[in-house]
ModelCIF file with pLDDT and N, C-alpha, C, O atoms, coordinates in Angstrom:
data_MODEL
#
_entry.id   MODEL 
#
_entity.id                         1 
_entity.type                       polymer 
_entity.pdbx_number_of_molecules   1 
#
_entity_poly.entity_id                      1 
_entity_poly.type                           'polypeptide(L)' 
_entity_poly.nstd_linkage                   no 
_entity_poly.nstd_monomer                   no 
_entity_poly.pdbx_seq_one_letter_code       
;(UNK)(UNK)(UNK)(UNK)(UNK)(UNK)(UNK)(UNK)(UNK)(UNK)(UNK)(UNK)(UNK)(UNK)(UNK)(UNK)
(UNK)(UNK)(UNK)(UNK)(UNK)(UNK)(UNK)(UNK)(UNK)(UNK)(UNK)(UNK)(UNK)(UNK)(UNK)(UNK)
(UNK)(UNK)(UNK)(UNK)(UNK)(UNK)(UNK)(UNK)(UNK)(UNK)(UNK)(UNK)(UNK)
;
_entity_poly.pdbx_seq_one_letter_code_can   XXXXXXXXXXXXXXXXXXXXXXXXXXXXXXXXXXXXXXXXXXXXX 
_entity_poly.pdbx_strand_id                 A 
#
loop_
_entity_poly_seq.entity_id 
_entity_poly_seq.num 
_entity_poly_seq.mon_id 
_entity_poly_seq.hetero 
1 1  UNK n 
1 2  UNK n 
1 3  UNK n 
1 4  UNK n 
1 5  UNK n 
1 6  UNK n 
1 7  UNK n 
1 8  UNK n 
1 9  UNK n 
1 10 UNK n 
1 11 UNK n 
1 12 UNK n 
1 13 UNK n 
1 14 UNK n 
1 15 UNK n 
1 16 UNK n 
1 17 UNK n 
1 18 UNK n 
1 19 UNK n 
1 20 UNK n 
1 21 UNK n 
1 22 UNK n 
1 23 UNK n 
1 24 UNK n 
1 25 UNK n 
1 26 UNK n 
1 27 UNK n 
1 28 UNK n 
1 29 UNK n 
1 30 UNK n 
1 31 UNK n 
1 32 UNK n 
1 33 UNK n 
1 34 UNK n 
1 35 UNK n 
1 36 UNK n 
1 37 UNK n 
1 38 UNK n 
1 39 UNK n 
1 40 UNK n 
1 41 UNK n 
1 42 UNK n 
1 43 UNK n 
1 44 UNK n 
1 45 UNK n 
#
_struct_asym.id          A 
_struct_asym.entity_id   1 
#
loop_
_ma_qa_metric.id 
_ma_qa_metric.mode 
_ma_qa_metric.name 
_ma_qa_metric.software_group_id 
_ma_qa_metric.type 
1 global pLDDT . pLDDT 
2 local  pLDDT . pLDDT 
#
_ma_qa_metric_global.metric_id      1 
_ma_qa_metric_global.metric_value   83.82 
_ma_qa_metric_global.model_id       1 
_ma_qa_metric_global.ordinal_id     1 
#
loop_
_ma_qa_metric_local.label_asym_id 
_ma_qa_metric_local.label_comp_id 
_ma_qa_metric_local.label_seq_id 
_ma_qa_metric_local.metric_id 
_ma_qa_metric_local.metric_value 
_ma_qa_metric_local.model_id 
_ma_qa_metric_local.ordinal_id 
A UNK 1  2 96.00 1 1  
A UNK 2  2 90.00 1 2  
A UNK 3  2 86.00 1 3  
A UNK 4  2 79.00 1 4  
A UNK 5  2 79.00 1 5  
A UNK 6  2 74.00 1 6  
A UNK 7  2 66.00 1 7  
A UNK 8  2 66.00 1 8  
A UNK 9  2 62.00 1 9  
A UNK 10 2 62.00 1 10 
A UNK 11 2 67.00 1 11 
A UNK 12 2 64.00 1 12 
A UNK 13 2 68.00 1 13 
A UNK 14 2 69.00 1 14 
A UNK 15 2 72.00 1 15 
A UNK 16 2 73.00 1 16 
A UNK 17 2 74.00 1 17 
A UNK 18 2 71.00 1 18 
A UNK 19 2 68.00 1 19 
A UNK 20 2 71.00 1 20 
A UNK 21 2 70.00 1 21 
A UNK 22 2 75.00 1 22 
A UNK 23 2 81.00 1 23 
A UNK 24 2 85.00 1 24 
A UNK 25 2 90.00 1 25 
A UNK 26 2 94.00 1 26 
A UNK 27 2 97.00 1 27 
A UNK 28 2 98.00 1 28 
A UNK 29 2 98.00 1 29 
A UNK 30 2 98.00 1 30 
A UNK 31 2 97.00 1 31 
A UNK 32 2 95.00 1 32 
A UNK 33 2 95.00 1 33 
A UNK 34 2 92.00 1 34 
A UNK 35 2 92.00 1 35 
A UNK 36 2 93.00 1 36 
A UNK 37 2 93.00 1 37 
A UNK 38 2 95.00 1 38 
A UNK 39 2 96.00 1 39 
A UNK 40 2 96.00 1 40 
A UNK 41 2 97.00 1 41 
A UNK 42 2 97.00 1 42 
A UNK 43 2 97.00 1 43 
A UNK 44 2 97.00 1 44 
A UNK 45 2 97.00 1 45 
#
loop_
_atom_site.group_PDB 
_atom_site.id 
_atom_site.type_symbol 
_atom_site.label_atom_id 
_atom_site.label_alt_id 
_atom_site.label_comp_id 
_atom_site.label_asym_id 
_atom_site.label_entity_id 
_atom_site.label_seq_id 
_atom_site.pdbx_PDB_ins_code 
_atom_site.Cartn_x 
_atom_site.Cartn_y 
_atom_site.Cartn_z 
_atom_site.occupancy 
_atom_site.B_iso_or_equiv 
_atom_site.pdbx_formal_charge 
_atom_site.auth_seq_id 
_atom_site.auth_comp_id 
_atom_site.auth_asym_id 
_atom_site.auth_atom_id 
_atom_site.pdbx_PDB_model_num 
ATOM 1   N N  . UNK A 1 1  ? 6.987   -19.646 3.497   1.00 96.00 ? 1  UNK A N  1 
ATOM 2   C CA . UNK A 1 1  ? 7.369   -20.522 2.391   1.00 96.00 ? 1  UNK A CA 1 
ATOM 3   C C  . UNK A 1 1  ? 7.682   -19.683 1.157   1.00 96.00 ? 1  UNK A C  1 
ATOM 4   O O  . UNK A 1 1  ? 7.389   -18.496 1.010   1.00 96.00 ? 1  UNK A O  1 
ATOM 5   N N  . UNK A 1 2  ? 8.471   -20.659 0.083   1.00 90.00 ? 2  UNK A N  1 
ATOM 6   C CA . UNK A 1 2  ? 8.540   -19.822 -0.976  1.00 90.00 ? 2  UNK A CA 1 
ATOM 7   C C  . UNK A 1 2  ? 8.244   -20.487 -1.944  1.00 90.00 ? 2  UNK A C  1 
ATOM 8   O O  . UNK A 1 2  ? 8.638   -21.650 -1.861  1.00 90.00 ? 2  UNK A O  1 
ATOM 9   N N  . UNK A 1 3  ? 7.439   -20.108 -3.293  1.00 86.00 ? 3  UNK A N  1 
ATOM 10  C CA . UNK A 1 3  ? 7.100   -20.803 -4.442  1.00 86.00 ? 3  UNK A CA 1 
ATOM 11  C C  . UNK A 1 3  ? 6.464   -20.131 -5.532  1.00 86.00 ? 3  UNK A C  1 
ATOM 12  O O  . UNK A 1 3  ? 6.740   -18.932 -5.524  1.00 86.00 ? 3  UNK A O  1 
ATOM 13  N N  . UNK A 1 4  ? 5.730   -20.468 -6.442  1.00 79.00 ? 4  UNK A N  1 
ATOM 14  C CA . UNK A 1 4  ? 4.811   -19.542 -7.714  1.00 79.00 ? 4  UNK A CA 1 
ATOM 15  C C  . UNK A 1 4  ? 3.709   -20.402 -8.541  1.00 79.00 ? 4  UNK A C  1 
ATOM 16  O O  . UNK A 1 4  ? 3.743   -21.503 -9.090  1.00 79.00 ? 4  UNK A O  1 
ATOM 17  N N  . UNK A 1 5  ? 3.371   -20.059 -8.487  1.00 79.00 ? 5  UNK A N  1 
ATOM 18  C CA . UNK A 1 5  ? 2.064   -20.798 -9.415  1.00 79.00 ? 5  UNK A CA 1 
ATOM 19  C C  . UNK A 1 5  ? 1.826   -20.350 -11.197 1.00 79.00 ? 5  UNK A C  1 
ATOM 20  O O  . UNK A 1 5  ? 2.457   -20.780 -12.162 1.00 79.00 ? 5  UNK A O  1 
ATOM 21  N N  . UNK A 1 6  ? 0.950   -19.579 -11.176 1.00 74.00 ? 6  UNK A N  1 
ATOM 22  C CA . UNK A 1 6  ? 0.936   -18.830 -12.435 1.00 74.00 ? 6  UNK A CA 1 
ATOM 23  C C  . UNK A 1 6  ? 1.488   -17.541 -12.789 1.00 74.00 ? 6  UNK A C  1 
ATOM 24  O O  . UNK A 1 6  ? 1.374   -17.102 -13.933 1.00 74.00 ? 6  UNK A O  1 
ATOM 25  N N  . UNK A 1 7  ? 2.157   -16.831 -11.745 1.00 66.00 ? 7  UNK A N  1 
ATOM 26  C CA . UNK A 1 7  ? 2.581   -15.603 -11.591 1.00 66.00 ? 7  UNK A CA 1 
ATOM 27  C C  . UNK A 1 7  ? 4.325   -15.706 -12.030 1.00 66.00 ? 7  UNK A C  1 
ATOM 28  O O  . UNK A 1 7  ? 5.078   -14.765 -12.276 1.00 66.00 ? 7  UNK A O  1 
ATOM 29  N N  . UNK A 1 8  ? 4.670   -17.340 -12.025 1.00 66.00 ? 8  UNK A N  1 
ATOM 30  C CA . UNK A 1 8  ? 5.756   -17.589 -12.639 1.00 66.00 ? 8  UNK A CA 1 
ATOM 31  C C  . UNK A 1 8  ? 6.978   -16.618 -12.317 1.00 66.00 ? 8  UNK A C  1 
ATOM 32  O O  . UNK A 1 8  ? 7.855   -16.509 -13.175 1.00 66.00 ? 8  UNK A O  1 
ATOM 33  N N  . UNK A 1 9  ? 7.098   -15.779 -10.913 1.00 62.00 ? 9  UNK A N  1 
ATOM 34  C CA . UNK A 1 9  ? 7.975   -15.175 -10.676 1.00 62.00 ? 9  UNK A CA 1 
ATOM 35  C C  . UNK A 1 9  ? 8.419   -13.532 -11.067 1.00 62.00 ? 9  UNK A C  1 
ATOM 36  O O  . UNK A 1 9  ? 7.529   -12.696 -11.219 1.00 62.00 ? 9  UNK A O  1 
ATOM 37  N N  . UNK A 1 10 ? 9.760   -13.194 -11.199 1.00 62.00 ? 10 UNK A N  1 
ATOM 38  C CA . UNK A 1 10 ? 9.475   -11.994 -12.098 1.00 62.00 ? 10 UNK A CA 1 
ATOM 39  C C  . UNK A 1 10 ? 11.157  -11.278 -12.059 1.00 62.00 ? 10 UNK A C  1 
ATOM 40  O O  . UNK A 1 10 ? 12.026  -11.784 -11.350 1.00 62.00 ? 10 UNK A O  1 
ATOM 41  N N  . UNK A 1 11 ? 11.409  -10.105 -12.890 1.00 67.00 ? 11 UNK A N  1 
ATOM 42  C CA . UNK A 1 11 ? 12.722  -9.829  -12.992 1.00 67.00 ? 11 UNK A CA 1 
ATOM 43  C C  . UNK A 1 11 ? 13.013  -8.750  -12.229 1.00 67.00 ? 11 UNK A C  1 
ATOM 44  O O  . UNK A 1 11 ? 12.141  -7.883  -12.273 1.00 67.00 ? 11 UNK A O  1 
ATOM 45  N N  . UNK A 1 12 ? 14.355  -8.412  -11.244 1.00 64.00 ? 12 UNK A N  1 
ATOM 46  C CA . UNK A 1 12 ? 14.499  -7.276  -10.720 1.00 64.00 ? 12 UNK A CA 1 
ATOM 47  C C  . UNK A 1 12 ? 15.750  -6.935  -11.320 1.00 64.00 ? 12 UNK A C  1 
ATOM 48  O O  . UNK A 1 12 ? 16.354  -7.592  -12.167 1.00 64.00 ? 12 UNK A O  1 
ATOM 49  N N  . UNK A 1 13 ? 16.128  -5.701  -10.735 1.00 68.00 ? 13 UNK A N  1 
ATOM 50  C CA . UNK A 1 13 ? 17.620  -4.830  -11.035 1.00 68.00 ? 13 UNK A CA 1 
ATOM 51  C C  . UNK A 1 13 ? 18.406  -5.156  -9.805  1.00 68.00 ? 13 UNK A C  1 
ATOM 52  O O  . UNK A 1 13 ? 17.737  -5.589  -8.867  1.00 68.00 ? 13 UNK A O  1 
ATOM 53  N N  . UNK A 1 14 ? 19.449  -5.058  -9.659  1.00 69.00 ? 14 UNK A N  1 
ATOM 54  C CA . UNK A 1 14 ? 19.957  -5.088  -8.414  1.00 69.00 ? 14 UNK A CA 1 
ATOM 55  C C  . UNK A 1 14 ? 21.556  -4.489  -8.870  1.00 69.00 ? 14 UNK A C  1 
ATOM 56  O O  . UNK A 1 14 ? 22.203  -5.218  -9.621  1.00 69.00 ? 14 UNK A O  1 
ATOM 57  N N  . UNK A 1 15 ? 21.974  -3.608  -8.568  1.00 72.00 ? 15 UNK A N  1 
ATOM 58  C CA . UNK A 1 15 ? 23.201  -2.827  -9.206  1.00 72.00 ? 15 UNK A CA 1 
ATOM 59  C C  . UNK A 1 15 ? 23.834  -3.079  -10.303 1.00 72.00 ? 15 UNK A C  1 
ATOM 60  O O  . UNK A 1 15 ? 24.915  -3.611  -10.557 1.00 72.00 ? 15 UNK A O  1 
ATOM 61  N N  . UNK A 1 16 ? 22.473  -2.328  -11.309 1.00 73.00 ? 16 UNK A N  1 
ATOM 62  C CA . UNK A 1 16 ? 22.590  -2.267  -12.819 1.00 73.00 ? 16 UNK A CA 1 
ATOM 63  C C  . UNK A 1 16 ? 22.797  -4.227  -13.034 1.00 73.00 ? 16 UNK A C  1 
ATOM 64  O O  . UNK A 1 16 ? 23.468  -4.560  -14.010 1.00 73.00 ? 16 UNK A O  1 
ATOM 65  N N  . UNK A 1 17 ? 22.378  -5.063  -12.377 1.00 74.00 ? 17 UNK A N  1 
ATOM 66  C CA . UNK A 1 17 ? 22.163  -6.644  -12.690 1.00 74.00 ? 17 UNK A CA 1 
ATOM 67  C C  . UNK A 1 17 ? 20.950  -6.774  -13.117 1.00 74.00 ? 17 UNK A C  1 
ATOM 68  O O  . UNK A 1 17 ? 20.278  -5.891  -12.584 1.00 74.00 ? 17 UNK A O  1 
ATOM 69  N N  . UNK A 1 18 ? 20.258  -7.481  -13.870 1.00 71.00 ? 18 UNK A N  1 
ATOM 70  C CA . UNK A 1 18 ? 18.827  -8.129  -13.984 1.00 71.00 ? 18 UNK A CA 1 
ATOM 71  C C  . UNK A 1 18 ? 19.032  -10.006 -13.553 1.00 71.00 ? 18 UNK A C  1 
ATOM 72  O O  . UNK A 1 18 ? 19.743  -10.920 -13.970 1.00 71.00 ? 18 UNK A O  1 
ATOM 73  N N  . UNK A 1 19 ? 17.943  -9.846  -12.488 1.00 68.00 ? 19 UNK A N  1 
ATOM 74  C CA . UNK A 1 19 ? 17.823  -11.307 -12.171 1.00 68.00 ? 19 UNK A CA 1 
ATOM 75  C C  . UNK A 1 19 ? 16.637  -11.683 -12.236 1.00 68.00 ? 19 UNK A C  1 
ATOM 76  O O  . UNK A 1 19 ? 15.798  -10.920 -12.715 1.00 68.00 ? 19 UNK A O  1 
ATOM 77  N N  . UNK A 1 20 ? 16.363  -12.665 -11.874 1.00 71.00 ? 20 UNK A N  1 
ATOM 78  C CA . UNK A 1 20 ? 15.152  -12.980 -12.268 1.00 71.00 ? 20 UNK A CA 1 
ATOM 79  C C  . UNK A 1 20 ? 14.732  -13.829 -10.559 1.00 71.00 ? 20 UNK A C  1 
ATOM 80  O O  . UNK A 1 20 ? 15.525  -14.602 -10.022 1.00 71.00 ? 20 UNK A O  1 
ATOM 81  N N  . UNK A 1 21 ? 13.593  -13.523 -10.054 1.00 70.00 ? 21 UNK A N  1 
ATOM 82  C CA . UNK A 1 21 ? 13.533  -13.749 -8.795  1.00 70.00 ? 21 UNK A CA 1 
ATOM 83  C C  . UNK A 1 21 ? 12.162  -15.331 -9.079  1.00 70.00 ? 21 UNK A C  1 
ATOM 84  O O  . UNK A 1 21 ? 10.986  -15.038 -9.296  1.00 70.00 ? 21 UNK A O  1 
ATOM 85  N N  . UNK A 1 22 ? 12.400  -16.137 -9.047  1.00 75.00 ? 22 UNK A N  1 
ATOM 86  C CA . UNK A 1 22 ? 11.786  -17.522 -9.335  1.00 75.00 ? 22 UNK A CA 1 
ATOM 87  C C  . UNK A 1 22 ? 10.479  -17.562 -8.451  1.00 75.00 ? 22 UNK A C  1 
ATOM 88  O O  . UNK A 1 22 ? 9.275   -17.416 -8.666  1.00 75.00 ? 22 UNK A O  1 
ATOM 89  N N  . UNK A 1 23 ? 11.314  -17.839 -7.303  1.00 81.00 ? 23 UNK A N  1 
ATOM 90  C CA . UNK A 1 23 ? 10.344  -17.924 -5.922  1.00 81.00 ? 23 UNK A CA 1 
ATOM 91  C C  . UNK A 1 23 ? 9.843   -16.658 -5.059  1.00 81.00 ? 23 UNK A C  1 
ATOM 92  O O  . UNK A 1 23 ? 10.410  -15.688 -4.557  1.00 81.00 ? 23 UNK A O  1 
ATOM 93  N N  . UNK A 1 24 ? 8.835   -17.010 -5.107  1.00 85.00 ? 24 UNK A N  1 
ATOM 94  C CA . UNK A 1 24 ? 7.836   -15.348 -4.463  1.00 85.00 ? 24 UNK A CA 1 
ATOM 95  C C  . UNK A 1 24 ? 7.689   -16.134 -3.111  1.00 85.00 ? 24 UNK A C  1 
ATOM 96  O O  . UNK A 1 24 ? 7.650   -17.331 -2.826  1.00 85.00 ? 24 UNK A O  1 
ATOM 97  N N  . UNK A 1 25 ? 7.604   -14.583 -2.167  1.00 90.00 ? 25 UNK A N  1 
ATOM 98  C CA . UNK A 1 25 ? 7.956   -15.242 -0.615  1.00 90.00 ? 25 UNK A CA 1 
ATOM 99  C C  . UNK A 1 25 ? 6.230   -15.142 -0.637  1.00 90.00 ? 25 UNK A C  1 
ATOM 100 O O  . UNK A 1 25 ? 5.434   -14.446 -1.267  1.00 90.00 ? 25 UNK A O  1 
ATOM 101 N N  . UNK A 1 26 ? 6.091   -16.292 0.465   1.00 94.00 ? 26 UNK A N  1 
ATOM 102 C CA . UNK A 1 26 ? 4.748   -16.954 0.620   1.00 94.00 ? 26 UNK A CA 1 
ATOM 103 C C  . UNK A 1 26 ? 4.493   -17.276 2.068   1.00 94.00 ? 26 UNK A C  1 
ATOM 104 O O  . UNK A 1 26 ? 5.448   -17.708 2.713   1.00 94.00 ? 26 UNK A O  1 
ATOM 105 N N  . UNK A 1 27 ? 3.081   -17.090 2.792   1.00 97.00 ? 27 UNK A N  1 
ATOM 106 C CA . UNK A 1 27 ? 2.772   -17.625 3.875   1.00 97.00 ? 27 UNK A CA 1 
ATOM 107 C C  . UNK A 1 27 ? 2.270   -19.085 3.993   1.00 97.00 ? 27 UNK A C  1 
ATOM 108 O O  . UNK A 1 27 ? 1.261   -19.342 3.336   1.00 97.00 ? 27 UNK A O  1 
ATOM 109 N N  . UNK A 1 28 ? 2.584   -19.657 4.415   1.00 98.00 ? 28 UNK A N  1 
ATOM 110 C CA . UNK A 1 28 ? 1.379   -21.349 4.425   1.00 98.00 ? 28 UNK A CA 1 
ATOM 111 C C  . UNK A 1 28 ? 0.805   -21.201 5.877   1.00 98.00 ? 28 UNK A C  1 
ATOM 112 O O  . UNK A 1 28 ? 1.494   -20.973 6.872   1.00 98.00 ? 28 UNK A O  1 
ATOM 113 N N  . UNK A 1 29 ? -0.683  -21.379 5.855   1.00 98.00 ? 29 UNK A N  1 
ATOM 114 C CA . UNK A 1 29 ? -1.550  -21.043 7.337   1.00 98.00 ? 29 UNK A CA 1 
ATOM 115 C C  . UNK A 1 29 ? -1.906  -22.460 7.185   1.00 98.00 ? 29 UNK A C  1 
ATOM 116 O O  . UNK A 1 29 ? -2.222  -22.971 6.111   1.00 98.00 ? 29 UNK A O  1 
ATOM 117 N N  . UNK A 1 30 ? -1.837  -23.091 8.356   1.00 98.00 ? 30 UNK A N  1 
ATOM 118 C CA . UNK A 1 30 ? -2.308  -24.640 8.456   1.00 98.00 ? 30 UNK A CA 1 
ATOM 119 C C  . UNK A 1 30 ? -3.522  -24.760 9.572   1.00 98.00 ? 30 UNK A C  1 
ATOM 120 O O  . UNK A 1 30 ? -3.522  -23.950 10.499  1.00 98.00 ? 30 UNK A O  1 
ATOM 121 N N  . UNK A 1 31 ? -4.383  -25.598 9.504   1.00 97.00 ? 31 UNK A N  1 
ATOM 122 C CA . UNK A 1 31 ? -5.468  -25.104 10.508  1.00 97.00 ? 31 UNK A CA 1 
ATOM 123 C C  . UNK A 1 31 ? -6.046  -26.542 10.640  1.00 97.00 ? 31 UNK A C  1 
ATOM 124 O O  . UNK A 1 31 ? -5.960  -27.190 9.597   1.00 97.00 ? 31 UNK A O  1 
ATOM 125 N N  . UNK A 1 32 ? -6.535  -27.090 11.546  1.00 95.00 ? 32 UNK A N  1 
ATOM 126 C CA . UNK A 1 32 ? -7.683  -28.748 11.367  1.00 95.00 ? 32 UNK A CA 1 
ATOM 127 C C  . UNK A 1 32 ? -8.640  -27.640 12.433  1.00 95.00 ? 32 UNK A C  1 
ATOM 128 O O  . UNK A 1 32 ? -8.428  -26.784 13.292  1.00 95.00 ? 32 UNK A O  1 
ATOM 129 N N  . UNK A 1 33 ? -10.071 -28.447 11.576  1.00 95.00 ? 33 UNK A N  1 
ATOM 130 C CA . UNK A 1 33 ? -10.968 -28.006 12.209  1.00 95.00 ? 33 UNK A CA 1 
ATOM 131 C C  . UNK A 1 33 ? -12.221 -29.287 11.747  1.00 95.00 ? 33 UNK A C  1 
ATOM 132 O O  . UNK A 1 33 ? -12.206 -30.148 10.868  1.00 95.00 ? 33 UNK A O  1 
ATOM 133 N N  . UNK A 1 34 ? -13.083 -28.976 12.631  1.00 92.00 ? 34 UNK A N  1 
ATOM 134 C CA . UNK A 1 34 ? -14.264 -29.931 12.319  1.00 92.00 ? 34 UNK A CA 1 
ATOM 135 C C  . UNK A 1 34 ? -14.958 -30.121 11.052  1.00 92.00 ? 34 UNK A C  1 
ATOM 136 O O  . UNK A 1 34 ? -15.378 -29.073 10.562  1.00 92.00 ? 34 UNK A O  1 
ATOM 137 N N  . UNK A 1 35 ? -15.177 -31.143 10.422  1.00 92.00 ? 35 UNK A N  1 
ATOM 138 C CA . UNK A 1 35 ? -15.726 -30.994 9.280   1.00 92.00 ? 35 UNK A CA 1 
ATOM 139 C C  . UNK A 1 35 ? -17.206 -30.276 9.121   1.00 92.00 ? 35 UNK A C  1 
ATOM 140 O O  . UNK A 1 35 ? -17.661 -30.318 7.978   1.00 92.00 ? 35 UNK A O  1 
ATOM 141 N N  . UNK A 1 36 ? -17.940 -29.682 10.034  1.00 93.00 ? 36 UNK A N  1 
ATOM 142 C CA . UNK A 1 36 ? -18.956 -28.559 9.846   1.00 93.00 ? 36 UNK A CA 1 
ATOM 143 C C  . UNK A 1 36 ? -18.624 -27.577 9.593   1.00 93.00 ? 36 UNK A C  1 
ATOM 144 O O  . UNK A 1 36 ? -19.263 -26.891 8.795   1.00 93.00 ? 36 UNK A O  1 
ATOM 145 N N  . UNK A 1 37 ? -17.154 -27.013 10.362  1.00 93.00 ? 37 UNK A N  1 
ATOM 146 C CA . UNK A 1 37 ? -16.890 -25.740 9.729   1.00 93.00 ? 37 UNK A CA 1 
ATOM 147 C C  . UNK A 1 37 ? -16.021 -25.232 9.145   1.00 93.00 ? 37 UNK A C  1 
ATOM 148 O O  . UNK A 1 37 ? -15.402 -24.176 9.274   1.00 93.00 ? 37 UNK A O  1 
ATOM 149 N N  . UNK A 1 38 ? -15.971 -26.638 7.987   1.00 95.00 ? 38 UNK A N  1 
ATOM 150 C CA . UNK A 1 38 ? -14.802 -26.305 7.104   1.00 95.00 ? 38 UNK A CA 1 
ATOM 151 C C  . UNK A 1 38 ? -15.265 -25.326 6.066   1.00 95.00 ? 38 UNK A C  1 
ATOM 152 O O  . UNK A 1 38 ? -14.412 -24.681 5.457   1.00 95.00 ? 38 UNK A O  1 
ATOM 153 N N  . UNK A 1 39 ? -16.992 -25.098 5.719   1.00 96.00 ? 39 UNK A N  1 
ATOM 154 C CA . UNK A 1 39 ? -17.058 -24.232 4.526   1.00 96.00 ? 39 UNK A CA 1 
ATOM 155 C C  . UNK A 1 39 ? -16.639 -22.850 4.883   1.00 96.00 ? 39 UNK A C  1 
ATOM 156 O O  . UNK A 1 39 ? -16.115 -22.156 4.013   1.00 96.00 ? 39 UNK A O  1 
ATOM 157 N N  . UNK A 1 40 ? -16.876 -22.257 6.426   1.00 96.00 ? 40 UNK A N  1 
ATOM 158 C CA . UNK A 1 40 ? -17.063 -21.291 7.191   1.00 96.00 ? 40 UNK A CA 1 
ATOM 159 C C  . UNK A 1 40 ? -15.460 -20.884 7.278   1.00 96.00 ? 40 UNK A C  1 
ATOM 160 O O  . UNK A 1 40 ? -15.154 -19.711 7.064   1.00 96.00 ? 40 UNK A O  1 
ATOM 161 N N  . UNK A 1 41 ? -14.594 -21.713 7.547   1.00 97.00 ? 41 UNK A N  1 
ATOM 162 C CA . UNK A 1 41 ? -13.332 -21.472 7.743   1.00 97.00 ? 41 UNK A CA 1 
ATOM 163 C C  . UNK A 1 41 ? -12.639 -21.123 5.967   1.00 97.00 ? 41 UNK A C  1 
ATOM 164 O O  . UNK A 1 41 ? -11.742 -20.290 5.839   1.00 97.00 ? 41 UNK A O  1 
ATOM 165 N N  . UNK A 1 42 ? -13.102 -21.738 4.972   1.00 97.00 ? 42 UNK A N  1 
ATOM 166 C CA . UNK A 1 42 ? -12.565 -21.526 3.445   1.00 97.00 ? 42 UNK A CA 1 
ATOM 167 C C  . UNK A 1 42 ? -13.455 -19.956 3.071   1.00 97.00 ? 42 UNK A C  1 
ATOM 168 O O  . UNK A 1 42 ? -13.084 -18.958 2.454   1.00 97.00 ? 42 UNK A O  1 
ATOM 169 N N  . UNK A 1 43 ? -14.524 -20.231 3.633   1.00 97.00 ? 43 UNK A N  1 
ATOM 170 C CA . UNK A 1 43 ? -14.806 -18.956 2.862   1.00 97.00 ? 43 UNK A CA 1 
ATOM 171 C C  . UNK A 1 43 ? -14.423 -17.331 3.647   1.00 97.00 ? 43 UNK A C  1 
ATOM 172 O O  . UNK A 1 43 ? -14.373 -16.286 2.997   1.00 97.00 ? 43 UNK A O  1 
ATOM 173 N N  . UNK A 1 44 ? -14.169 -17.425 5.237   1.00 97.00 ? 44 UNK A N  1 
ATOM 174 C CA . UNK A 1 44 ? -13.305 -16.777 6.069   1.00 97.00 ? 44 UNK A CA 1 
ATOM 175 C C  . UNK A 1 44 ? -11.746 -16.576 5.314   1.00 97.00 ? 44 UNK A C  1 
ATOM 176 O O  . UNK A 1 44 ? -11.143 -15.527 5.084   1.00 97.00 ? 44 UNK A O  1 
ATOM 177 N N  . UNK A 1 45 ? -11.486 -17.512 5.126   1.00 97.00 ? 45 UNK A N  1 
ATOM 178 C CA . UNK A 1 45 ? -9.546  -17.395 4.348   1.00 97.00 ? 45 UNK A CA 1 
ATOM 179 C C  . UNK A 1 45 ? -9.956  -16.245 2.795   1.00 97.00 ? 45 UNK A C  1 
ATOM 180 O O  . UNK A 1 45 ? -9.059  -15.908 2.022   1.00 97.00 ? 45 UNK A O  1 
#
């Protein structure tokens, strides 16, 4: 995935250009698990 939170992105060069890159490349991990070992699985991530 791609998106930003507080890091609000950031500026690169790209042949003598400045752009500004918005979206930072991102993983999304999706998981269901039992509600006993959901603290075990958040504090594992």
């Amino acid at each position: 995935v791609k998106g930003f939170g507080r890091q609000k992105g950031h500026t690169e060069l790209y042949r003598g250009a400045e752009y500004v890159v918005d979206f930072l490349p991102k993983v999304k991990i999706e998981v269901v698990v039992s509600s006993d070992k959901q603290e075990a699985v958040i504090e594992a991530i």
